[in-house]
N, C-alpha and C. Protein backbone atom coordinates (compact mmCIF):
# COMPACT_ATOMS: atom_id res chain seq x y z
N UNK A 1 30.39 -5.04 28.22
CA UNK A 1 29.62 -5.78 27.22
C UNK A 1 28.76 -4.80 26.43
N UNK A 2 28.95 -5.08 25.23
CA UNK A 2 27.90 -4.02 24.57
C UNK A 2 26.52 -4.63 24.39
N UNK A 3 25.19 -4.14 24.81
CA UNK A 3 24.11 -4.35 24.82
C UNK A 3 23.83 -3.76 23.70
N UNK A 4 23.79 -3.64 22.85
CA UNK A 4 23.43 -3.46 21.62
C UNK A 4 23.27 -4.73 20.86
N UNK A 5 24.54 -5.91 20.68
CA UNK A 5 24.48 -6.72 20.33
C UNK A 5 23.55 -7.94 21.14
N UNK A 6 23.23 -7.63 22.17
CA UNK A 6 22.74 -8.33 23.08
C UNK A 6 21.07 -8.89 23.08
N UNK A 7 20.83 -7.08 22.11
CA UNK A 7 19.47 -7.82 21.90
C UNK A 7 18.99 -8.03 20.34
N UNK A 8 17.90 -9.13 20.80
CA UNK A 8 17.83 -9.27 19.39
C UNK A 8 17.24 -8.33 18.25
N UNK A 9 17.24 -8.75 17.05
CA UNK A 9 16.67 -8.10 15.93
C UNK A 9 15.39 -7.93 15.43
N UNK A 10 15.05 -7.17 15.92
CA UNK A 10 13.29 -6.76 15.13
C UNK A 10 12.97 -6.47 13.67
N UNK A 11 11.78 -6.82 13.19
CA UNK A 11 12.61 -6.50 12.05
C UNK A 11 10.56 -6.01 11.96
N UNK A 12 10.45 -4.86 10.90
CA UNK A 12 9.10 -4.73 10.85
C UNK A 12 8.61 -5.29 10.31
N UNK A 13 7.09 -6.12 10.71
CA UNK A 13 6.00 -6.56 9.65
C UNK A 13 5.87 -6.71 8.00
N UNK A 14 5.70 -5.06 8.30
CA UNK A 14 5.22 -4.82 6.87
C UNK A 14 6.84 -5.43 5.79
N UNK A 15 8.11 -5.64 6.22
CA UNK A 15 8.95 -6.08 5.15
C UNK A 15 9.21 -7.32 5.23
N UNK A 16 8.19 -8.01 6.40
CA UNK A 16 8.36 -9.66 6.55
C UNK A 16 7.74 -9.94 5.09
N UNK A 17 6.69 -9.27 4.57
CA UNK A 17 5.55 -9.54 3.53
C UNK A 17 5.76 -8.43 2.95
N UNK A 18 6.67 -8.42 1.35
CA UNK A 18 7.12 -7.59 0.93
C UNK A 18 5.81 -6.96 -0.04
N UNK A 19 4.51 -8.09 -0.37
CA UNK A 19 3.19 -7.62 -1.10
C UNK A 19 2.58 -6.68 -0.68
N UNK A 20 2.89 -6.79 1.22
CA UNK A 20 1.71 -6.12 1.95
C UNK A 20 2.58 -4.71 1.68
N UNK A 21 3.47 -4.74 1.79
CA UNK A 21 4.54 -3.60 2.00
C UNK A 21 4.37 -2.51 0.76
N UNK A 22 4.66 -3.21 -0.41
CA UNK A 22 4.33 -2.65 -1.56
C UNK A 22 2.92 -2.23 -2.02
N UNK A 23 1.94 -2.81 -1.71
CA UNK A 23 0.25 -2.62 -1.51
C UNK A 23 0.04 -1.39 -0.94
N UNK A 24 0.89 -1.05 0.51
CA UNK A 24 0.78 -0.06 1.02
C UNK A 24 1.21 1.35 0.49
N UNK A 25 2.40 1.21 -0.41
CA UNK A 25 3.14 2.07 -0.68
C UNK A 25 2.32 2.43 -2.04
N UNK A 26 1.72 1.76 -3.07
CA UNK A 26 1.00 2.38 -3.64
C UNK A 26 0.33 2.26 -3.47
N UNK A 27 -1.12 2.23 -2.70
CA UNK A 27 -2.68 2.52 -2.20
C UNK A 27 -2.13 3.95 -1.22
N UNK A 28 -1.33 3.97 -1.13
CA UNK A 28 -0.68 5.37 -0.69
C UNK A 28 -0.41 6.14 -2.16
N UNK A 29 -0.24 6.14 -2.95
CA UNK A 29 -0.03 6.81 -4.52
C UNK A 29 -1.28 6.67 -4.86
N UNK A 30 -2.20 6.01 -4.98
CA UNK A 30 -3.17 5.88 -5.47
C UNK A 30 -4.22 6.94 -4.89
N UNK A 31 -3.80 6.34 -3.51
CA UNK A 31 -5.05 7.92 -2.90
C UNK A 31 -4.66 9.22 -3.38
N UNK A 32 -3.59 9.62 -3.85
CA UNK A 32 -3.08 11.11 -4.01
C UNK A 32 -3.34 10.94 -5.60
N UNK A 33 -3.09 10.37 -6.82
CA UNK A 33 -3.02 10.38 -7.36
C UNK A 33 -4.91 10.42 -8.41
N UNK A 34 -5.82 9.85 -7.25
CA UNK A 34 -7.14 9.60 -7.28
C UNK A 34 -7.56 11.16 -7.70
N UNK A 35 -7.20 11.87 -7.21
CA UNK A 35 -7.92 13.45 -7.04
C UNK A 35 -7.57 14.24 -8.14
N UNK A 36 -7.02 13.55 -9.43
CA UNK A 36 -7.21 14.07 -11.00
C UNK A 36 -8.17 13.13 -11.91
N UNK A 37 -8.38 12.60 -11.33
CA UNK A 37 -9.69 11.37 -11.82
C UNK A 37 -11.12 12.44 -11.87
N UNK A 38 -11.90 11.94 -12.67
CA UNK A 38 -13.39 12.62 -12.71
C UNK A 38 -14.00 12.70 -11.73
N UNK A 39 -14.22 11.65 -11.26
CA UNK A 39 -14.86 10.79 -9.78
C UNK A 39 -13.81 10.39 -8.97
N UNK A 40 -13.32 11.56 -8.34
CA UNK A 40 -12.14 11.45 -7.89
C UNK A 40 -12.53 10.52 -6.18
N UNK A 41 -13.44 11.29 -5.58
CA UNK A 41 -13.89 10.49 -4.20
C UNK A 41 -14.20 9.06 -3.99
N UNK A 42 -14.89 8.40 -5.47
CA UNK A 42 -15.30 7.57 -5.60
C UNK A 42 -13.66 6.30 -5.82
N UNK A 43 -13.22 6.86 -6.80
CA UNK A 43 -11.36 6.27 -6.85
C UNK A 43 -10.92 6.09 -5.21
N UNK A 44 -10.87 7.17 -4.98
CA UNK A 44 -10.13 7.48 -4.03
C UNK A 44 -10.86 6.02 -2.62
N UNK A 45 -11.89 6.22 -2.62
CA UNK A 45 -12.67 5.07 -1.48
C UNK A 45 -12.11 3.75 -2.29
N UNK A 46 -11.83 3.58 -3.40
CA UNK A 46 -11.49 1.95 -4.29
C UNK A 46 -10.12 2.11 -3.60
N UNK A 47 -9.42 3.02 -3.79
CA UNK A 47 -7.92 2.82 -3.51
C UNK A 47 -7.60 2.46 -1.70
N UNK A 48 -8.50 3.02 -0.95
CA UNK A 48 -8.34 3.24 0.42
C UNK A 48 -8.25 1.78 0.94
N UNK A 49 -9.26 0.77 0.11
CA UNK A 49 -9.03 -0.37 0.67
C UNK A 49 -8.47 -1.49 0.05
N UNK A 50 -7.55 -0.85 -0.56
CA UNK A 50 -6.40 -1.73 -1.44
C UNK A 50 -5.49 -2.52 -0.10
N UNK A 51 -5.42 -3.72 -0.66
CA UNK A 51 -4.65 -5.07 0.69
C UNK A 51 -3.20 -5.50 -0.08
N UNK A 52 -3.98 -5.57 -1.36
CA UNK A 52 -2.93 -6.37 -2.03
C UNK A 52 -2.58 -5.91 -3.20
N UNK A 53 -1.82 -6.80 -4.25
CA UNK A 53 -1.13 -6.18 -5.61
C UNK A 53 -2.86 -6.48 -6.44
N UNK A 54 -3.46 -8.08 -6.19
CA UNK A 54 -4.44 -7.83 -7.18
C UNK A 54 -5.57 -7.03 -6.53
N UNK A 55 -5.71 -6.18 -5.58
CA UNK A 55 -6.83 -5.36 -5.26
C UNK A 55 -6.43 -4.26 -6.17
N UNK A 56 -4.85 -3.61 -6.28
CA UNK A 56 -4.53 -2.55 -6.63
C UNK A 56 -4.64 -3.31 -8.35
N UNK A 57 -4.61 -3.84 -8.73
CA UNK A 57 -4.80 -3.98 -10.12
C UNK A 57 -6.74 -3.96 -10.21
N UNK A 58 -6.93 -4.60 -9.68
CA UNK A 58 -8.86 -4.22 -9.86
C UNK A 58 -9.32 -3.29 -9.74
N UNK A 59 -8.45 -2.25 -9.29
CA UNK A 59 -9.08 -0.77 -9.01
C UNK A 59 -8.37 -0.07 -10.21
N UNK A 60 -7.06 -0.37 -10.74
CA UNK A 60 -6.91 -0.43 -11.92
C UNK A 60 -8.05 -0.22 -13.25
N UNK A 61 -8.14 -1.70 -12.92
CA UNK A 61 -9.27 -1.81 -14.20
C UNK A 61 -10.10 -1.26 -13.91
N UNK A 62 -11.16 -1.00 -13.47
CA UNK A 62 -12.26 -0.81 -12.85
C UNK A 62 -12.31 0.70 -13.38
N UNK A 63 -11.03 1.39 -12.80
CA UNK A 63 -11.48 3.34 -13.35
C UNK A 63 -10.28 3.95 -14.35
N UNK A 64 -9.03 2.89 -14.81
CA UNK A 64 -8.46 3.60 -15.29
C UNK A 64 -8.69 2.22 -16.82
N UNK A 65 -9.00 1.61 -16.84
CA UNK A 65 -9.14 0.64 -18.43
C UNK A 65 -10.52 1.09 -19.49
């Protein structure tokens, strides 16, 4: 019997909730991308606690509008 098929499928979190997933992936760009900004530390702490798409758009506005 192949136990491979046997067990079930996990599947990760973060792509159950494809927002959270994507939130992550750029508040991950955002922190790297923060450190050509003027106030780069200050960006950089807005971006760190990015959750969602509209956090990452308010940090948006906030230093790049």
């Amino acid at each position: 019997m192949n136990t491979q098929c046997a067990q079930p499928l996990t599947v990760n979190k973060n792509f159950r909730d494809p927002e959270l997933h994507t939130a992550k992936n750029m508040r991950k760009f955002g922190i790297k991308f923060a450190a050509h900004h003027p106030q780069a530390q200050e960006v950089k702490k807005s971006f760190i606690y990015v959750k969602s798409l509209d956090d990452w758009r308010a940090v948006l506005d906030a230093w790049y509008a």
